[in-house]
PDB file of N, CA and C in Angstrom:
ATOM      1  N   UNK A   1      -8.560 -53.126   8.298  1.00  0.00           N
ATOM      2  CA  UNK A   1      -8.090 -51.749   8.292  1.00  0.00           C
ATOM      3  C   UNK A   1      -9.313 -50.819   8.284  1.00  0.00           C
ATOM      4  N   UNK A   2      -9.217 -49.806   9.049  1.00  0.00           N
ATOM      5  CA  UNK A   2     -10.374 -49.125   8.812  1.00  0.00           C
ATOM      6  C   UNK A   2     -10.737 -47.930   7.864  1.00  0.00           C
ATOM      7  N   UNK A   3     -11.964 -47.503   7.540  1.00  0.00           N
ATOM      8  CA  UNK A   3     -12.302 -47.095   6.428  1.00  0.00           C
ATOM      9  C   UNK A   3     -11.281 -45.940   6.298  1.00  0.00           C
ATOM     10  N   UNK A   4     -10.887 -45.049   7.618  1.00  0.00           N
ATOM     11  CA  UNK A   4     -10.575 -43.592   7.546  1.00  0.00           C
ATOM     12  C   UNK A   4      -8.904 -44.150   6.389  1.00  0.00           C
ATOM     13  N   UNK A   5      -8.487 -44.852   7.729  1.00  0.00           N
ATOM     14  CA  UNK A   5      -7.051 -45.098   7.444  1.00  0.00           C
ATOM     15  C   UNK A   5      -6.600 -45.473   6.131  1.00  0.00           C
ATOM     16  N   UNK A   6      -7.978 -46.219   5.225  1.00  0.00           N
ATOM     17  CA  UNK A   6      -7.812 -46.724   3.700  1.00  0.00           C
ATOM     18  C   UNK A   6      -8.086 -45.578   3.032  1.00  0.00           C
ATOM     19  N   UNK A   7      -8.749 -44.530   3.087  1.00  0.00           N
ATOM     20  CA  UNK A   7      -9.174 -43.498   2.387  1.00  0.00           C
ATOM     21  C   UNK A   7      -7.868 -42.667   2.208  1.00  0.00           C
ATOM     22  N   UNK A   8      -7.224 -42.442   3.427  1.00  0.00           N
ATOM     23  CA  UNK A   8      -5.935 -41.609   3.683  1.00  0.00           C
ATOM     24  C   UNK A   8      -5.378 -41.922   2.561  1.00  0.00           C
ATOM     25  N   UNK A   9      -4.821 -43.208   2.752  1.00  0.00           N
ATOM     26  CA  UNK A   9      -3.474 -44.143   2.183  1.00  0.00           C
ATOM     27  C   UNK A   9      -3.643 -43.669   0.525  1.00  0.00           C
ATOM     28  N   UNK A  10      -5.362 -43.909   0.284  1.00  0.00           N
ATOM     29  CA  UNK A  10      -5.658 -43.576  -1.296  1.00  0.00           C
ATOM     30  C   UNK A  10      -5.472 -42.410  -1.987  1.00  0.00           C
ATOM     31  N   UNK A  11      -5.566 -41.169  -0.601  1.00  0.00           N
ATOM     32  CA  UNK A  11      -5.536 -39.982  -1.345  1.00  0.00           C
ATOM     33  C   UNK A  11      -4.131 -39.652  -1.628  1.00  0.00           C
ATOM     34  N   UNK A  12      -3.407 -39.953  -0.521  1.00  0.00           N
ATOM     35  CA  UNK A  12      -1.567 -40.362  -0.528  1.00  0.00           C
ATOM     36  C   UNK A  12      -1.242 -40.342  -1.781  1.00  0.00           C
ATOM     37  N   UNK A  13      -1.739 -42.010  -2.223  1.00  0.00           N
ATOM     38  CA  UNK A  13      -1.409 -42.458  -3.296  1.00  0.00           C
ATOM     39  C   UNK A  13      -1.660 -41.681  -4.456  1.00  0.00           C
ATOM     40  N   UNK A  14      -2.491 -40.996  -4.516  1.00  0.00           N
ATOM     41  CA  UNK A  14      -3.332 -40.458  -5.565  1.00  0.00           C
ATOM     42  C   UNK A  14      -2.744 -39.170  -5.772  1.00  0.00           C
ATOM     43  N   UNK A  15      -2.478 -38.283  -4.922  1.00  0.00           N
ATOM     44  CA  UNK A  15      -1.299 -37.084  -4.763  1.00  0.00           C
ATOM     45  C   UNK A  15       0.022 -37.512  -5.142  1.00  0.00           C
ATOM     46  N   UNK A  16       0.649 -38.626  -4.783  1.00  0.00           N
ATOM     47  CA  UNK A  16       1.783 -38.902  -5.449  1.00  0.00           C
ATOM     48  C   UNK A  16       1.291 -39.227  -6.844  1.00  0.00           C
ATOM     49  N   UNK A  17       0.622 -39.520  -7.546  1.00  0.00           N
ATOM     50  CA  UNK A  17       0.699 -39.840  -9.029  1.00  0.00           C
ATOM     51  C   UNK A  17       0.266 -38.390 -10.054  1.00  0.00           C
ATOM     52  N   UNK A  18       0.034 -37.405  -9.428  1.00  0.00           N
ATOM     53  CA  UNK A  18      -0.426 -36.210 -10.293  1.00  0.00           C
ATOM     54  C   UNK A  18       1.597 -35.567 -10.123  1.00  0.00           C
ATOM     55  N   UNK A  19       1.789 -35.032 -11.315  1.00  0.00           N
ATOM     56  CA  UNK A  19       3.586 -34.782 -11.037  1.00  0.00           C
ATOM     57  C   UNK A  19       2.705 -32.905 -10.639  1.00  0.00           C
ATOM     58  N   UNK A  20       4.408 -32.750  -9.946  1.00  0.00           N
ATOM     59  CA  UNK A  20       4.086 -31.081  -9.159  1.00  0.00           C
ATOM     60  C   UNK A  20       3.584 -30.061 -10.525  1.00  0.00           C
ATOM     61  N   UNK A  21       3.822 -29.858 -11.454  1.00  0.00           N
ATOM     62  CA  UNK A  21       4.166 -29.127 -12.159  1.00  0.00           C
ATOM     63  C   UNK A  21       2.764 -28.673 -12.313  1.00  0.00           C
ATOM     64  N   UNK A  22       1.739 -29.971 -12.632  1.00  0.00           N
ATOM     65  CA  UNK A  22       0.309 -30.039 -12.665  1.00  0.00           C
ATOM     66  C   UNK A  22      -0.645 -29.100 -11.686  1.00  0.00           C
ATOM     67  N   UNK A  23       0.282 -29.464 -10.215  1.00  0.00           N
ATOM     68  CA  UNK A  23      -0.358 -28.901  -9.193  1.00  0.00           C
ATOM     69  C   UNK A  23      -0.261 -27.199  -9.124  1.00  0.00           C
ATOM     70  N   UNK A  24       0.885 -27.151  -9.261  1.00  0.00           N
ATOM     71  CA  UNK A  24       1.145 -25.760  -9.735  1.00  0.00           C
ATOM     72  C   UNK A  24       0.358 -25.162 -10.780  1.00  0.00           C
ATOM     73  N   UNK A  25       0.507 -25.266 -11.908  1.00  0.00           N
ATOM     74  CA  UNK A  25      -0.366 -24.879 -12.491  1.00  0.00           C
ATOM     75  C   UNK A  25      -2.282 -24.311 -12.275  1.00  0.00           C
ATOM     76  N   UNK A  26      -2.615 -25.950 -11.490  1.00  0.00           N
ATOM     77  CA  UNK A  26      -3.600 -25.525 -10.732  1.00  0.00           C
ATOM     78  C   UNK A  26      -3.707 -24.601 -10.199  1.00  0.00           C
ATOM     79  N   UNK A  27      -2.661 -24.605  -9.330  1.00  0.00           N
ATOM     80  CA  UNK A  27      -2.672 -23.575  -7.851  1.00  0.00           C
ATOM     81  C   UNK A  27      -3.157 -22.676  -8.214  1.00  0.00           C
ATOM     82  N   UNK A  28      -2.045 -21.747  -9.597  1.00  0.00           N
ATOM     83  CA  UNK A  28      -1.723 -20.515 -10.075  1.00  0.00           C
ATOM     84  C   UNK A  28      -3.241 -20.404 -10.579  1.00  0.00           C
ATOM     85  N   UNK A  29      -3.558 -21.149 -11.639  1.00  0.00           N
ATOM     86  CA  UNK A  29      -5.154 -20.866 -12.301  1.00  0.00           C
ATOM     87  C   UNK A  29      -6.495 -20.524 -10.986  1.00  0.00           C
ATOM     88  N   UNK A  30      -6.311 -21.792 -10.024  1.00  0.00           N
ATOM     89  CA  UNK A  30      -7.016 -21.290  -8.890  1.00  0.00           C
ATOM     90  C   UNK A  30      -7.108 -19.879  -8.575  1.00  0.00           C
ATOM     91  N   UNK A  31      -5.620 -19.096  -7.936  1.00  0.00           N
ATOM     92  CA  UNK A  31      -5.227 -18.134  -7.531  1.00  0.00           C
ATOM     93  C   UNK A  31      -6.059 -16.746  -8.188  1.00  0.00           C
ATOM     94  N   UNK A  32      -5.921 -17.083  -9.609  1.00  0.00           N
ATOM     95  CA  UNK A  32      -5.855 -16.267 -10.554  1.00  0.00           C
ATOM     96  C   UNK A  32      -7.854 -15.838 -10.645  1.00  0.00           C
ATOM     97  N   UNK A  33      -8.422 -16.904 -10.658  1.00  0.00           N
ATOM     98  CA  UNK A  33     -10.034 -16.890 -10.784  1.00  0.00           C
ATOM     99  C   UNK A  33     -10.569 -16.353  -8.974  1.00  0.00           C
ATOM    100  N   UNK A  34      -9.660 -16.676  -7.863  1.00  0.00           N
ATOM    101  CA  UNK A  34     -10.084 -15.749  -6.717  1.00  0.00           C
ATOM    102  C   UNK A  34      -9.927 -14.538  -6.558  1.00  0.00           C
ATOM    103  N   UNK A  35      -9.019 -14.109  -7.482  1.00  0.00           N
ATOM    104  CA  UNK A  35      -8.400 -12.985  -7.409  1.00  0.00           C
ATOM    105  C   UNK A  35      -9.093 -12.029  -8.410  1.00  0.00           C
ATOM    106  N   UNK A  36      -9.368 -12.824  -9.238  1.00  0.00           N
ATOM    107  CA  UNK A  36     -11.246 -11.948 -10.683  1.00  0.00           C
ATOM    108  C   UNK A  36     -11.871 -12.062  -9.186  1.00  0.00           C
ATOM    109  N   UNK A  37     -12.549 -12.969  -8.858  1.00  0.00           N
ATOM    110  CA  UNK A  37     -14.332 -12.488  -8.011  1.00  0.00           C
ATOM    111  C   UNK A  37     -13.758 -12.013  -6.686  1.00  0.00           C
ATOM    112  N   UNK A  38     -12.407 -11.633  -6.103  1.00  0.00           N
ATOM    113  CA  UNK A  38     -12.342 -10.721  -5.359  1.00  0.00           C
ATOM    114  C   UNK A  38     -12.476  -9.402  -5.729  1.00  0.00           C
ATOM    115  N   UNK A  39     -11.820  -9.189  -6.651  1.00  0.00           N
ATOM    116  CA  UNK A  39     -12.289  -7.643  -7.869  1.00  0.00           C
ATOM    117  C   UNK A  39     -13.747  -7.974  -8.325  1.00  0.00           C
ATOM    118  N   UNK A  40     -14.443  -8.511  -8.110  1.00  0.00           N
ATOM    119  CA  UNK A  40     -15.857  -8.470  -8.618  1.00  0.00           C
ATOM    120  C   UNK A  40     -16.073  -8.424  -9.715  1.00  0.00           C
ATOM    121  N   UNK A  41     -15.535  -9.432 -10.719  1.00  0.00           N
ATOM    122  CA  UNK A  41     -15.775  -9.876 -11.709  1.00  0.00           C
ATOM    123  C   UNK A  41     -16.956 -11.378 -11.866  1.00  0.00           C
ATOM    124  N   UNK A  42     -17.145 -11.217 -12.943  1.00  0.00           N
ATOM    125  CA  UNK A  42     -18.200 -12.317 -12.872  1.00  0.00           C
ATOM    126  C   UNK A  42     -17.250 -13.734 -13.766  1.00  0.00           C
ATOM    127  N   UNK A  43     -17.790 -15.090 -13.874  1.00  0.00           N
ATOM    128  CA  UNK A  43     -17.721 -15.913 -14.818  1.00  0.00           C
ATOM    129  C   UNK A  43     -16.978 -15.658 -15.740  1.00  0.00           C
ATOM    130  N   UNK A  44     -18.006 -15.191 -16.345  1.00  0.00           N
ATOM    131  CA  UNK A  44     -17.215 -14.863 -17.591  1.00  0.00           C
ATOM    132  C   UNK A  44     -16.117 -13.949 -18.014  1.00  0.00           C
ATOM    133  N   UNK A  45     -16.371 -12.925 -16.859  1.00  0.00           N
ATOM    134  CA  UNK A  45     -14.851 -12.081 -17.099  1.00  0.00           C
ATOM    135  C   UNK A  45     -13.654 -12.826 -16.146  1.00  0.00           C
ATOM    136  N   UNK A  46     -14.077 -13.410 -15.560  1.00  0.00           N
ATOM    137  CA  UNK A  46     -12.850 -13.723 -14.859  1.00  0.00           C
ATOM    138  C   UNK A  46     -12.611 -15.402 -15.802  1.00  0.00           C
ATOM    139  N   UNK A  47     -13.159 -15.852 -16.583  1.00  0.00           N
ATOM    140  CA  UNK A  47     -12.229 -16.633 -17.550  1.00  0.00           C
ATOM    141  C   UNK A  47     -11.927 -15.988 -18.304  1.00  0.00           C
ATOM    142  N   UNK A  48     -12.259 -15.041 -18.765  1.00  0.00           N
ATOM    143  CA  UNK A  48     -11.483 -13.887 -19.947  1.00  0.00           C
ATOM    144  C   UNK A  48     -10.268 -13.536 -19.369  1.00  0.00           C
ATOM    145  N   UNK A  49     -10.397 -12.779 -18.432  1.00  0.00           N
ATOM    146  CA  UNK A  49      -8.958 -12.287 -17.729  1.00  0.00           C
ATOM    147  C   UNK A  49      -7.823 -13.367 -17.255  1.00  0.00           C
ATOM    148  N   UNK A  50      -8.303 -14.639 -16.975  1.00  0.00           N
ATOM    149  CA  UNK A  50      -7.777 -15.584 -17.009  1.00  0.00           C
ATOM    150  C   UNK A  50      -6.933 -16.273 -18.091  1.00  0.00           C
ATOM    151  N   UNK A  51      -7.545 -16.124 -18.972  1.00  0.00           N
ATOM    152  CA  UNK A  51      -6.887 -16.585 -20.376  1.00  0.00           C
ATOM    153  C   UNK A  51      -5.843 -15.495 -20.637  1.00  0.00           C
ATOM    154  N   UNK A  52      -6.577 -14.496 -20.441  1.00  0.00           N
ATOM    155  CA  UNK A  52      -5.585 -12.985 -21.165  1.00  0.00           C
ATOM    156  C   UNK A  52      -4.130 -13.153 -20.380  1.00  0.00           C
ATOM    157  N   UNK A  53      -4.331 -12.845 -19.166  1.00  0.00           N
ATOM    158  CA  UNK A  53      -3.282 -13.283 -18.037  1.00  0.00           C
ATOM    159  C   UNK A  53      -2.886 -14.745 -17.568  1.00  0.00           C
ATOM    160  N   UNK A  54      -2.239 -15.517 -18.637  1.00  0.00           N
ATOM    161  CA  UNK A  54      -2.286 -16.659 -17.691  1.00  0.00           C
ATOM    162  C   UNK A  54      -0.898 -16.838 -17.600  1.00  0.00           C
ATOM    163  N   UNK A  55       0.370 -16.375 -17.427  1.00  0.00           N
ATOM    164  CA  UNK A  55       1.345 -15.764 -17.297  1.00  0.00           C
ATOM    165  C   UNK A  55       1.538 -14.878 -15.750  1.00  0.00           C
ATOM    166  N   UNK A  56       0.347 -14.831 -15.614  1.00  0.00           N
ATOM    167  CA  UNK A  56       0.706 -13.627 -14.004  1.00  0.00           C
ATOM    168  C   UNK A  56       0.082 -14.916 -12.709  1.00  0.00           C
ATOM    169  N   UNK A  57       0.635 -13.741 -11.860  1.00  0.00           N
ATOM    170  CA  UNK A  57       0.420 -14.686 -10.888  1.00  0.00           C
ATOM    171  C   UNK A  57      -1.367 -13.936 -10.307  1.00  0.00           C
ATOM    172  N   UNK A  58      -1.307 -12.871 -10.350  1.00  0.00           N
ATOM    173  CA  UNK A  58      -2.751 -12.162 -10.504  1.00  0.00           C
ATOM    174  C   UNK A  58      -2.693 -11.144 -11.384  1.00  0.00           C
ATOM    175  N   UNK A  59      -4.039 -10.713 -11.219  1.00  0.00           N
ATOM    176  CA  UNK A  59      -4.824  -9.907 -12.209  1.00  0.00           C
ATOM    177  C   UNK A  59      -4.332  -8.324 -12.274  1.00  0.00           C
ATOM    178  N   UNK A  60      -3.819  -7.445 -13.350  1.00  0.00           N
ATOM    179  CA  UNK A  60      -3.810  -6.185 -12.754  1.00  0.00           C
ATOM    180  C   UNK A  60      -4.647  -5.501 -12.312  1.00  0.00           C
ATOM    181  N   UNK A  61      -4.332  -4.547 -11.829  1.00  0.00           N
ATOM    182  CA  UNK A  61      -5.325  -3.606 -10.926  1.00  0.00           C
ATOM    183  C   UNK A  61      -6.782  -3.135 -11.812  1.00  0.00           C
ATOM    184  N   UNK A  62      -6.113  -2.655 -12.937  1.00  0.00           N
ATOM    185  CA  UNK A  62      -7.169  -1.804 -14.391  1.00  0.00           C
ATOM    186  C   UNK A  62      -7.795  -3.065 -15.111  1.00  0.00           C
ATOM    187  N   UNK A  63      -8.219  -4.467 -14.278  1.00  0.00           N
ATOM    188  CA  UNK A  63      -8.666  -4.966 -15.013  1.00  0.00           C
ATOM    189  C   UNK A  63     -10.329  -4.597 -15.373  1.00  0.00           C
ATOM    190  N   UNK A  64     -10.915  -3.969 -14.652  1.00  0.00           N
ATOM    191  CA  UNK A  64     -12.018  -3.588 -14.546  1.00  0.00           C
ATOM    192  C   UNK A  64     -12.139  -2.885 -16.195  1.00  0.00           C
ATOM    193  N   UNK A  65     -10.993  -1.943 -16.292  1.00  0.00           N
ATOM    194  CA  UNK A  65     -11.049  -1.249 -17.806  1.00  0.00           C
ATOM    195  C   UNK A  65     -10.650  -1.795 -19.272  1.00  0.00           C
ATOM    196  N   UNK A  66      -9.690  -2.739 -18.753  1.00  0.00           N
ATOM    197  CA  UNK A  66      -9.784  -3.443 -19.927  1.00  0.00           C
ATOM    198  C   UNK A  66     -10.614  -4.169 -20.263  1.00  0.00           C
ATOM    199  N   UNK A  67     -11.755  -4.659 -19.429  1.00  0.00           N
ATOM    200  CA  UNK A  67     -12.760  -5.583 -19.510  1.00  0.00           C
ATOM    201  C   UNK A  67     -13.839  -4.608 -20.389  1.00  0.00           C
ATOM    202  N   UNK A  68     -14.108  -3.507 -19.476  1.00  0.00           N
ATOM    203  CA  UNK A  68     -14.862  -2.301 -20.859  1.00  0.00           C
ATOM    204  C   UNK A  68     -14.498  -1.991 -22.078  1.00  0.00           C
ATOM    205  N   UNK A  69     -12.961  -2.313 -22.368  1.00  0.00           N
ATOM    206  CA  UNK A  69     -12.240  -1.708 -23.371  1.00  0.00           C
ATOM    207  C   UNK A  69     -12.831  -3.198 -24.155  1.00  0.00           C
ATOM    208  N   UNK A  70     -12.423  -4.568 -23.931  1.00  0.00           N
ATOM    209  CA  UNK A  70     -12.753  -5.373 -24.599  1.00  0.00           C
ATOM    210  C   UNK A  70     -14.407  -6.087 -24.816  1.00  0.00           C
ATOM    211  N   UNK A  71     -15.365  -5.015 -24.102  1.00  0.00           N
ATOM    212  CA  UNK A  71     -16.788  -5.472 -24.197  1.00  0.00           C
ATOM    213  C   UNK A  71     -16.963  -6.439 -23.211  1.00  0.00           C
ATOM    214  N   UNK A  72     -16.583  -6.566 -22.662  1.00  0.00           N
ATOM    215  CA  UNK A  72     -16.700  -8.767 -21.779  1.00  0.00           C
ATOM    216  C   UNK A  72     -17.758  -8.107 -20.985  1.00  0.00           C
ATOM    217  N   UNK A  73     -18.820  -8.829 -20.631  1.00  0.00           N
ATOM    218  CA  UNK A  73     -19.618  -8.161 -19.470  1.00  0.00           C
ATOM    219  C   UNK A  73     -19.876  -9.341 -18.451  1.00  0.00           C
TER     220      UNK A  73
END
């Protein structure tokens, strides 16, 4: 069998054993940290805002001010 076709089969396999709920979650956390350094947040504010919001699907608009309001730099 060749290498490509065994690699496939593994990642297959390997996607079926993580359950959706996981992936989701991901997704949303993903979503959520592109959506800080599209607003031009750094690291560290965009795991702050991340935590704060991890309930949304993105960031509000005034996150820029609550980030001043809470010191995060």
């Amino acid at each position: 069998m060749p290498k490509r076709k065994r690699t496939i089969r593994q990642a297959i396999r390997n996607f079926a054993s993580v359950p959706l709920s996981t992936m989701r979650r991901f997704a949303n956390r993903s979503r959520r940290f592109m959506d800080a350094y599209r607003k031009g947040l750094s690291g560290r504010q965009a795991a702050w805002a991340n935590s704060k919001y991890h309930g949304h699907r993105i960031l509000p608009q005034d996150i820029l001010a609550e980030l001043d309001k809470a010191s995060i730099t």
